[in-house]
C-alpha atoms as a PDB file:
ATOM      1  CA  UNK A   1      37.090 -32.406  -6.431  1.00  0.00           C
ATOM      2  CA  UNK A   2      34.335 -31.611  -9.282  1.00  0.00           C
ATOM      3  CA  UNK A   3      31.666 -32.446  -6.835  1.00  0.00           C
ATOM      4  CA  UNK A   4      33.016 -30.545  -4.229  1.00  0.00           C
ATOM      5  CA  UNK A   5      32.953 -27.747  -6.362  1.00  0.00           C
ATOM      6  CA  UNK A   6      29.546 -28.549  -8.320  1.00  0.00           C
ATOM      7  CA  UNK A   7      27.912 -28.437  -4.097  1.00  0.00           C
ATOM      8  CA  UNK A   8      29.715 -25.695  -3.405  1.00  0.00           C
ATOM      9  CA  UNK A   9      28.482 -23.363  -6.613  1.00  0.00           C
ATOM     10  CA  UNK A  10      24.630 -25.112  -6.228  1.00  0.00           C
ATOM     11  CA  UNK A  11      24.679 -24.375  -2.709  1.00  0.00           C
ATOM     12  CA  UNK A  12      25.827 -20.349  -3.669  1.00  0.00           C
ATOM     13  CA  UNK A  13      23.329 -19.774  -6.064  1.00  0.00           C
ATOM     14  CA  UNK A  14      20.808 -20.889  -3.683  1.00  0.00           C
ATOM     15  CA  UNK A  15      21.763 -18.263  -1.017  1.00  0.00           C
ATOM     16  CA  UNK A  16      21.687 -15.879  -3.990  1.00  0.00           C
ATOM     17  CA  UNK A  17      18.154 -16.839  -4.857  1.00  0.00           C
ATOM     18  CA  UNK A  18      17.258 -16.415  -1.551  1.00  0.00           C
ATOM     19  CA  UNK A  19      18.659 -13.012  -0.922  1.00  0.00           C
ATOM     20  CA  UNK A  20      17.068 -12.121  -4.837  1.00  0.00           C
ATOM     21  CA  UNK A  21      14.101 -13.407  -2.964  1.00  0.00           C
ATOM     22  CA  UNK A  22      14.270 -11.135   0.273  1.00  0.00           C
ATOM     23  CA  UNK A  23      15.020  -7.974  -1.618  1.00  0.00           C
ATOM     24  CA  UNK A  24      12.163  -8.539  -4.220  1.00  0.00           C
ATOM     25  CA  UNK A  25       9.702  -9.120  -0.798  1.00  0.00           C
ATOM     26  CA  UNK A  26      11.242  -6.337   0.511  1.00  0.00           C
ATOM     27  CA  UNK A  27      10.006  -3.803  -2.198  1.00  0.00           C
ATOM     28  CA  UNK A  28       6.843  -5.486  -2.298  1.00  0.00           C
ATOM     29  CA  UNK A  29       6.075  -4.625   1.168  1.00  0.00           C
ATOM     30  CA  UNK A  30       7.201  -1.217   0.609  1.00  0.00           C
ATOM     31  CA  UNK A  31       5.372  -0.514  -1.935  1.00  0.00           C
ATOM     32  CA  UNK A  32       2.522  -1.918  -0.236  1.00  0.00           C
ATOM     33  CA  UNK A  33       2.948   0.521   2.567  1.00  0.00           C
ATOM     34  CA  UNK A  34       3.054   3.370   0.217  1.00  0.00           C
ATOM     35  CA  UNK A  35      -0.162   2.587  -1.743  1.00  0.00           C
ATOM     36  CA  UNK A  36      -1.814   1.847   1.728  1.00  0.00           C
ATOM     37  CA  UNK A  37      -0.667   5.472   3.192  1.00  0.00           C
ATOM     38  CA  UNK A  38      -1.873   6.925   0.039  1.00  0.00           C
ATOM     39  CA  UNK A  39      -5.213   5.596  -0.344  1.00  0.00           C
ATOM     40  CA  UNK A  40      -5.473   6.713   3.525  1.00  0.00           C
ATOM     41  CA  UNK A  41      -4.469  10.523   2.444  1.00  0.00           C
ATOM     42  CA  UNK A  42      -6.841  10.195  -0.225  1.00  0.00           C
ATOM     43  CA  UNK A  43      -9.482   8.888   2.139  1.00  0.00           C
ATOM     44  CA  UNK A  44      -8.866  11.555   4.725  1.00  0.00           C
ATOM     45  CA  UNK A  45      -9.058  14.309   1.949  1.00  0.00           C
ATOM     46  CA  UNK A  46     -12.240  13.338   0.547  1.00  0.00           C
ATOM     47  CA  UNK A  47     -13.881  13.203   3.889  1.00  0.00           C
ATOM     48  CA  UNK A  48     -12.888  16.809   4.639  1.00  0.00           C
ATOM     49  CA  UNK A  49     -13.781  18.102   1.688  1.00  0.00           C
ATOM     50  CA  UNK A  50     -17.398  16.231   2.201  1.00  0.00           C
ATOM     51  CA  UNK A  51     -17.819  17.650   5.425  1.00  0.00           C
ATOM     52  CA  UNK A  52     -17.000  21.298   3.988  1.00  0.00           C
ATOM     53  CA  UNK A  53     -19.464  21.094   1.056  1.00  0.00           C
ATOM     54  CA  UNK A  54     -21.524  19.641   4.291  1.00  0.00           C
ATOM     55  CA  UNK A  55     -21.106  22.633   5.940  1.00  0.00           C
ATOM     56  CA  UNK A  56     -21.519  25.013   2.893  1.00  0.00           C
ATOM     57  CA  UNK A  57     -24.714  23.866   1.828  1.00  0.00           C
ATOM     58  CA  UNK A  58     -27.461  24.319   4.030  1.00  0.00           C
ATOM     59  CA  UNK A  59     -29.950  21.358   3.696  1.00  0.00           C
ATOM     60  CA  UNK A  60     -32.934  22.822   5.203  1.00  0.00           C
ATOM     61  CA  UNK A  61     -35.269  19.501   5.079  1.00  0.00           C
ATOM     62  CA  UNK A  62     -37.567  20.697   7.990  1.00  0.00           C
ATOM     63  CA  UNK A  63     -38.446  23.926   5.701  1.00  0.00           C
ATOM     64  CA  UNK A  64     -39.367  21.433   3.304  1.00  0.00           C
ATOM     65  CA  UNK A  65     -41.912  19.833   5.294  1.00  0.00           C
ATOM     66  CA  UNK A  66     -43.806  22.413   6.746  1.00  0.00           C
ATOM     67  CA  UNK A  67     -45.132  24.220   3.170  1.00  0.00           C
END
């Protein structure tokens, strides 16, 4: 009878662990996801704002080489 019940409380706190350990990957993943769609914003917005300071300043590098 005590070994029943020794297997059957080792064998729940395994599935526990295991469902600790799917919720903790779960978060990781989604967090992962966030930080991934964030640096893309952040990519995206930098790029934009390149091109308008791009578009702003006039780099006239031929009028530089005929004087």
């Amino acid at each position: 009878m005590t070994r029943s019940l020794f297997l059957a409380l080792l064998g729940a706190l395994c599935v526990n662990a295991c469902a600790v350990v799917a919720v903790a990957d779960a978060a990781v993943s989604v967090a992962a996801t966030a930080v991934s769609v964030t640096a893309t914003v952040v990519e995206t917005t930098v790029d934009v704002a390149a091109a308008g300071v791009d578009a702003v300043v006039d780099d006239d590098e031929e009028d530089d080489d005929e004087d």
